[in-house]
Protein backbone atom coordinates (compact mmCIF):
# COMPACT_ATOMS: atom_id res chain seq x y z
CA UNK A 1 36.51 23.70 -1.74
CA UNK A 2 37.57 23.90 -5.42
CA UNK A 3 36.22 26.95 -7.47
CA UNK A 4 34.73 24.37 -9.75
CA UNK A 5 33.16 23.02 -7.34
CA UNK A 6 31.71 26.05 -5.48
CA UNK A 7 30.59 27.07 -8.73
CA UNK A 8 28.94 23.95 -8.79
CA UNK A 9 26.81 24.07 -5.56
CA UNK A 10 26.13 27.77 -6.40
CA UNK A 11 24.50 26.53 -9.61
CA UNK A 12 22.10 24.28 -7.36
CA UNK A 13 21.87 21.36 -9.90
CA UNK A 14 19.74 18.90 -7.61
CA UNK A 15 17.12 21.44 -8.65
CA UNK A 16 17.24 21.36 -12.02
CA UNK A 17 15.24 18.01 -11.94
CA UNK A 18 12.26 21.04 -12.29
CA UNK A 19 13.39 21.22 -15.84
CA UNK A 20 11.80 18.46 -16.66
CA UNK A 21 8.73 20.41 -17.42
CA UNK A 22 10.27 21.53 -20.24
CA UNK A 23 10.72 18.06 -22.04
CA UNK A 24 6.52 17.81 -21.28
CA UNK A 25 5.45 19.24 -24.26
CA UNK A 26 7.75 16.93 -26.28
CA UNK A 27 7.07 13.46 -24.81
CA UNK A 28 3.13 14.63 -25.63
CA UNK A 29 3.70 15.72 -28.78
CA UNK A 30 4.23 12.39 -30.13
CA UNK A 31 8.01 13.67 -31.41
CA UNK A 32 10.11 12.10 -28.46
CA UNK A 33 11.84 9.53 -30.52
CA UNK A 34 12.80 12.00 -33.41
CA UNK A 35 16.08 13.74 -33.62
CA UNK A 36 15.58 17.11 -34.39
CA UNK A 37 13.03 17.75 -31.82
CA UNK A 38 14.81 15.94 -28.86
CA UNK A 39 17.89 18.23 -29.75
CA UNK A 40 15.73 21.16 -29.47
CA UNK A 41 13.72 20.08 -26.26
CA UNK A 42 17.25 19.37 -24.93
CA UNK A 43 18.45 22.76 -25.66
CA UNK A 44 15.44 24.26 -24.37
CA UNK A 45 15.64 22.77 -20.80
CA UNK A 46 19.73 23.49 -21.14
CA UNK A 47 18.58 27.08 -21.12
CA UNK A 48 16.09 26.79 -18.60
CA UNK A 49 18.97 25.19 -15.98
CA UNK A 50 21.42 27.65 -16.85
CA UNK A 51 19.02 30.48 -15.70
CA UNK A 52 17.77 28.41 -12.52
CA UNK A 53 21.32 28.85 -11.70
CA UNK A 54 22.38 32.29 -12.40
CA UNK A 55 19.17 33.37 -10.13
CA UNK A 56 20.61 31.36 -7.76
CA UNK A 57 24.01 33.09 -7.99
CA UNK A 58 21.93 36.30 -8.24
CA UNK A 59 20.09 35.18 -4.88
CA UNK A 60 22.86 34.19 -2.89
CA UNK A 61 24.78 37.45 -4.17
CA UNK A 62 21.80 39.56 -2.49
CA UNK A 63 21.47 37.42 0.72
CA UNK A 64 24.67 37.30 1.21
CA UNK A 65 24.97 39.24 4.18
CA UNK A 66 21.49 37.42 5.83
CA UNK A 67 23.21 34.29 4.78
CA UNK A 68 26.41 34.47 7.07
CA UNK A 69 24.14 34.95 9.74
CA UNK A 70 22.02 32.01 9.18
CA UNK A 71 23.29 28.67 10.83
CA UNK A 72 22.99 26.54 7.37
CA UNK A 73 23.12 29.13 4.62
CA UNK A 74 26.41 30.23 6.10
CA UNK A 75 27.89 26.92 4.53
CA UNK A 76 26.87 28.45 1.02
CA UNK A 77 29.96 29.36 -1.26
CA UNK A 78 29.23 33.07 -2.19
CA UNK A 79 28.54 33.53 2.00
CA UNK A 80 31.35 31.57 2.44
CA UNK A 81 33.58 32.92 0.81
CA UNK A 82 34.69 30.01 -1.41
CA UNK A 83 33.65 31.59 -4.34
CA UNK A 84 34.35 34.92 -5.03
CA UNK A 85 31.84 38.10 -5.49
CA UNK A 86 33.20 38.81 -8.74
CA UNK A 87 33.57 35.14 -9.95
CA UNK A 88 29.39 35.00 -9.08
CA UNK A 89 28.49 38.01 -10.93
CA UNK A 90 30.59 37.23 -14.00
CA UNK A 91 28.95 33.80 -13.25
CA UNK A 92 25.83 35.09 -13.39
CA UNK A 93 26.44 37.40 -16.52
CA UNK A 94 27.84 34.32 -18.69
CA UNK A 95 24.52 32.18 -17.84
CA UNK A 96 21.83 34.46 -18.57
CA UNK A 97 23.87 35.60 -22.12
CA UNK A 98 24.31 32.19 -23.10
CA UNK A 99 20.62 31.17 -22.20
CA UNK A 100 18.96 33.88 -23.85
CA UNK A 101 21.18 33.76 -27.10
CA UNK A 102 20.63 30.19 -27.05
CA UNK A 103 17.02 30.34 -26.82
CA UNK A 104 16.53 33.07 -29.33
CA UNK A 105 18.30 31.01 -31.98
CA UNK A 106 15.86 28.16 -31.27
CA UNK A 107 12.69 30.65 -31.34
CA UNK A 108 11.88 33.71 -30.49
CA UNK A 109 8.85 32.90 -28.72
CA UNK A 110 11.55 30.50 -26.44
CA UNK A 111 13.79 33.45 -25.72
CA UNK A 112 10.41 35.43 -24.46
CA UNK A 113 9.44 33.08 -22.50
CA UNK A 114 12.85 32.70 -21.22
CA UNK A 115 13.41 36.33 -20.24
CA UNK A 116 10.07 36.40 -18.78
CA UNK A 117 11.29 33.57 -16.26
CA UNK A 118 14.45 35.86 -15.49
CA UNK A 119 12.40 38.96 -15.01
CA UNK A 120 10.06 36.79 -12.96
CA UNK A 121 12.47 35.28 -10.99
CA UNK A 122 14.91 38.34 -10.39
CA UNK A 123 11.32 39.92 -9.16
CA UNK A 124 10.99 36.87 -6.81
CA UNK A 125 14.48 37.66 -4.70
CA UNK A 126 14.53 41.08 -4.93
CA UNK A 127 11.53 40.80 -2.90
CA UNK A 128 7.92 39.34 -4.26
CA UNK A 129 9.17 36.23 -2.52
CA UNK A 130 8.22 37.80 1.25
CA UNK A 131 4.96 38.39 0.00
CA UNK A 132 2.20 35.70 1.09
CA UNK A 133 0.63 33.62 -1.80
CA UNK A 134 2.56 36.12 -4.28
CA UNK A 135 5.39 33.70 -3.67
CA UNK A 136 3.61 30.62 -4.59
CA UNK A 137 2.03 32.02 -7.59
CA UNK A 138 5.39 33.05 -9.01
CA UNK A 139 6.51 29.66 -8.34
CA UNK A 140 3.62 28.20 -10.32
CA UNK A 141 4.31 30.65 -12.89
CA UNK A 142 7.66 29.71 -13.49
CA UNK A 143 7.05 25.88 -14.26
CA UNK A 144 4.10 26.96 -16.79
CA UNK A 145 6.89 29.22 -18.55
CA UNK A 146 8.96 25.99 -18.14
CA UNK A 147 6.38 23.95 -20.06
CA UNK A 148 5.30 26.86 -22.47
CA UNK A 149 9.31 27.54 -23.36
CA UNK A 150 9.33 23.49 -24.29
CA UNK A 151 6.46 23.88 -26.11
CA UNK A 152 7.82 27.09 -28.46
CA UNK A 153 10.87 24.93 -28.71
CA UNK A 154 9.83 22.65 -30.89
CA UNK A 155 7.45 24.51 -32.70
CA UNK A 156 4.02 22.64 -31.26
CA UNK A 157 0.58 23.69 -29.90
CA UNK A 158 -0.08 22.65 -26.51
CA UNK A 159 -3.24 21.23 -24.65
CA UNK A 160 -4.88 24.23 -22.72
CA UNK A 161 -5.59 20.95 -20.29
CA UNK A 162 -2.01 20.13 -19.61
CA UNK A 163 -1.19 24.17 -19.08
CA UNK A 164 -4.35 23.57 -15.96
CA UNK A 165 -2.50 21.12 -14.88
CA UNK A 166 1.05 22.56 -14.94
CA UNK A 167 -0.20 25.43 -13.15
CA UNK A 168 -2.78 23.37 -10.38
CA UNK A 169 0.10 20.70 -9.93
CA UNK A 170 3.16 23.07 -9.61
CA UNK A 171 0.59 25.59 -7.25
CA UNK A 172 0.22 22.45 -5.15
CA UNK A 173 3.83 22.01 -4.58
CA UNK A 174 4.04 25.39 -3.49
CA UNK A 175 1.11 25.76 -1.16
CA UNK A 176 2.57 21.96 -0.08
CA UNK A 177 6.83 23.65 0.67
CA UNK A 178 4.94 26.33 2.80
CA UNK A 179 2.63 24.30 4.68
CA UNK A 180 5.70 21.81 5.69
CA UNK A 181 7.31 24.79 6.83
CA UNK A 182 4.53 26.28 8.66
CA UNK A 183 4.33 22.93 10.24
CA UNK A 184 8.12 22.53 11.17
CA UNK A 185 8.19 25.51 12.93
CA UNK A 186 5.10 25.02 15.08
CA UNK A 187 6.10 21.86 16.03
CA UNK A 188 9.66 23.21 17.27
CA UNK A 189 7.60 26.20 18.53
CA UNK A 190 9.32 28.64 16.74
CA UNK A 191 7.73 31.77 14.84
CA UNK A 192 7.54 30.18 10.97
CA UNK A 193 8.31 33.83 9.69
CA UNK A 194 11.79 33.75 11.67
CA UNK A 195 12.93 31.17 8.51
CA UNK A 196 10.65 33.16 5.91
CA UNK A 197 9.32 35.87 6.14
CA UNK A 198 6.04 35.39 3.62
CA UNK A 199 5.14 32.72 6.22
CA UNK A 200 3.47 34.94 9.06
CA UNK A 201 1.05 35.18 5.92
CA UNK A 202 0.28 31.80 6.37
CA UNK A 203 -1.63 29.06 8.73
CA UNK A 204 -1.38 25.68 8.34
CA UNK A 205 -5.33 24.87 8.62
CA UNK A 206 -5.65 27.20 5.75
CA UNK A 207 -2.99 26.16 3.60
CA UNK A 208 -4.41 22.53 4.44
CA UNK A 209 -7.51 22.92 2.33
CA UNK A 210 -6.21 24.64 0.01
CA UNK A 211 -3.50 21.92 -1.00
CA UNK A 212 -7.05 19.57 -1.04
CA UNK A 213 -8.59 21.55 -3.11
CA UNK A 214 -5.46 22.04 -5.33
CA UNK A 215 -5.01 18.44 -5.24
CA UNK A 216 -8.80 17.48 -6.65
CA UNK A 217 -8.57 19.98 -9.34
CA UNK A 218 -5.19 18.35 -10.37
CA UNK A 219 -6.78 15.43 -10.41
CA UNK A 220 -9.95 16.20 -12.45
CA UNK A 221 -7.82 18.47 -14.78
CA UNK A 222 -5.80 15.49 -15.67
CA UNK A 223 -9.02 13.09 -15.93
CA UNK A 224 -10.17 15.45 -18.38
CA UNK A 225 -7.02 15.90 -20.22
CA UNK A 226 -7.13 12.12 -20.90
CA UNK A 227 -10.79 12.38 -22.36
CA UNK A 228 -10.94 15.29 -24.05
CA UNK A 229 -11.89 14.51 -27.54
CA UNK A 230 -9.07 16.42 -28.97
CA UNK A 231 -6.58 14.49 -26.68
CA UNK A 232 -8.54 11.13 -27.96
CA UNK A 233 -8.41 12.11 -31.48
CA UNK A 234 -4.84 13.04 -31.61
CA UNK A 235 -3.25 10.11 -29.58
CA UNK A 236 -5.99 7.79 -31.42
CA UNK A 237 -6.95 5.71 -28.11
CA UNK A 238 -8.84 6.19 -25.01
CA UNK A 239 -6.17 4.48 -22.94
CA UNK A 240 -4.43 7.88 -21.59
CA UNK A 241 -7.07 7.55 -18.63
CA UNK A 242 -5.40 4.30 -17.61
CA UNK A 243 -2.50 6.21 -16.61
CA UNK A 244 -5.05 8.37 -14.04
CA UNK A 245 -4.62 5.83 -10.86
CA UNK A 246 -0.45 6.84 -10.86
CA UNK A 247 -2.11 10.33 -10.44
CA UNK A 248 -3.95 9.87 -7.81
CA UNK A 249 -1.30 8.00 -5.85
CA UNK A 250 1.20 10.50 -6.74
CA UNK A 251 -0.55 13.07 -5.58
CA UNK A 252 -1.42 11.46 -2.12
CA UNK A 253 1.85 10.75 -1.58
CA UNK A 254 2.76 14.35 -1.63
CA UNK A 255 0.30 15.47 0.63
CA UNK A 256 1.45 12.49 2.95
CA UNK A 257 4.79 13.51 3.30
CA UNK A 258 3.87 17.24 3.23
CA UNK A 259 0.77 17.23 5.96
CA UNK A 260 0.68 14.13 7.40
CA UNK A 261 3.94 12.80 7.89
CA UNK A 262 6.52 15.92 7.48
CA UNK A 263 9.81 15.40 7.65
CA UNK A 264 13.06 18.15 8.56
CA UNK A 265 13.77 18.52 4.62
CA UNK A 266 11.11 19.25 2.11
CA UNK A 267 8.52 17.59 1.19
CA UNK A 268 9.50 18.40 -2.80
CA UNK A 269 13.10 16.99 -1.63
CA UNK A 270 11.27 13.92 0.46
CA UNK A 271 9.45 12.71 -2.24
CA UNK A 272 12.72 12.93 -4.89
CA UNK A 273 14.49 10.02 -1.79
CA UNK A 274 10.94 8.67 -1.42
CA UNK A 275 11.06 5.17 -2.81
CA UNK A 276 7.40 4.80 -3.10
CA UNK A 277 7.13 8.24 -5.05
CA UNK A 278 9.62 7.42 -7.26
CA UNK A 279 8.72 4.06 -8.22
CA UNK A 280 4.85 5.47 -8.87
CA UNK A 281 6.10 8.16 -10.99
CA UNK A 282 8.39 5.57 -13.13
CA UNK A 283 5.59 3.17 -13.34
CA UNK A 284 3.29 6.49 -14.73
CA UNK A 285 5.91 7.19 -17.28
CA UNK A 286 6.38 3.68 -18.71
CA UNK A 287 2.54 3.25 -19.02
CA UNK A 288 2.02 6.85 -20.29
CA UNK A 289 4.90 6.01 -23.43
CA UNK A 290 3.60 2.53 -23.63
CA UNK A 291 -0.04 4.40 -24.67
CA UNK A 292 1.31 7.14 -26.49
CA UNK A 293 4.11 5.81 -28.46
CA UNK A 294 2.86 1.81 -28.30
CA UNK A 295 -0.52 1.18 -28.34
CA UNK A 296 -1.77 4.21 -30.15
């Protein structure tokens, strides 16, 4: 393997479709199809990927030693040995300067909310992630500073609706990760903490209803968002609820693949190869820009 190409996997980059959160604030915001704000969305999720990966560098850099002893996580670069210690720390250095620098010449608010993902994060694998529920909630935190970050970006408010339903929807993926792996390992009868540790915090039953109850608040949160007579007044239609049935499906989905129907990989990895998901979630973003940017 290729430095450049350790580097590469190191940096994660099929998770940086999270990102996306960032580019929320400016698809709602009515400014999508203007230059100056796309640029500065753009930017803004740039920054956002390029810390994703330098925690990741800054993760695998800890675990290293746990990782040559694990049967998959061995393959990593940093464990090994493909990419250098050194290389990943200068790695991780040049990421985090050129994020926050970049940020900060956007906004302020953008680099704060930037650093407070780092902080967050660097919390997370120094050890808040063995800690039950802690680790979800950090999770959840870290796609509302996505959406927050996007919002700062380009200089708009943002719906206190939409930041309920960045936190219930990106809770529920959580909850829904931990659940599938909870359920994996019973089903191979193994202990789930032998994988991760914050699951001998966790039972399946329980995590069960809670991912229900996540999901219905999701749900309602967005209903709401669609109605609220600020949303109505600013979009100029009362179509937005049309879009509410790609929710609901959506959100089933999830739970399928997470509860119901698990698979060995993850349900938030399932449901990125899940052909059904996928072609809900296009169908809710044409109808969403048809309303907003079309029939408004």
């Amino acid at each position: 393997m290729t430095t450049a190409r350790a580097i590469w996997v190191t940096l994660r980059p099929h998770q940086w479709v999270k990102n996306l959160f960032v580019i929320a604030p400016l698809v709602f915001s009515k400014h999508l199809f203007e230059a100056t704000f796309a640029a500065r969305a753009l930017v803004a999720a740039l920054c956002f990927c390029a810390l994703s990966g330098a925690v990741y560098s800054f993760n695998d850099l800890r675990d290293i030693e746990m990782d040559r002893a694990h049967p998959i996580k061995r393959n990593r670069p940093i464990a090994a040995g493909a990419l250098g210690q050194n290389t990943a720390i200068a790695l991780c250095m040049l990421l985090t300067a050129g994020a926050l620098t970049a940020s900060a010449v956007l906004s302020w608010q953008l680099a704060l909310a930037a650093a407070g993902y780092l902080i967050m994060n660097v919390g997370y694998s120094m050890g808040l992630k063995r800690l039950a529920y802690v680790d979800v909630l950090i999770i959840a935190a870290g796609f509302l500073l996505r959406v927050i970050g996007g919002a700062f970006a380009i200089e708009v408010p943002i719906s206190p609706w939409l930041i309920a339903c960045t936190v219930l929807l990106s809770s529920l993926l959580g909850f829904g990760k931990r659940a599938h792996e909870v359920i994996m390992a019973e089903r191979m009868g193994r202990d789930p903490s032998s994988t991760r540790s914050s699951l001998r915090g966790y039972r399946a039953r329980t995590l069960t209803w809670i991912m229900l109850v996540l999901a219905a608040a999701t749900t309602a949160s967005y209903a709401l968002y669609t109605q609220d007579a600020r949303t109505v007044s600013f979009f100029h239609t009362h179509r937005l609820v049309w879009t509410l049935p790609f929710c609901v499906l959506g959100i089933a989905r999830f739970l399928q693949l997470a509860l119901w129907r698990p698979r060995a990989q993850s349900p938030t990895e399932a449901m990125l190869r899940d052909g059904l998901f996928l072609l809900n979630i296009a169908l809710w973003g044409v109808a969403v820009m048809v309303i907003i940017y079309g029939l408004s």
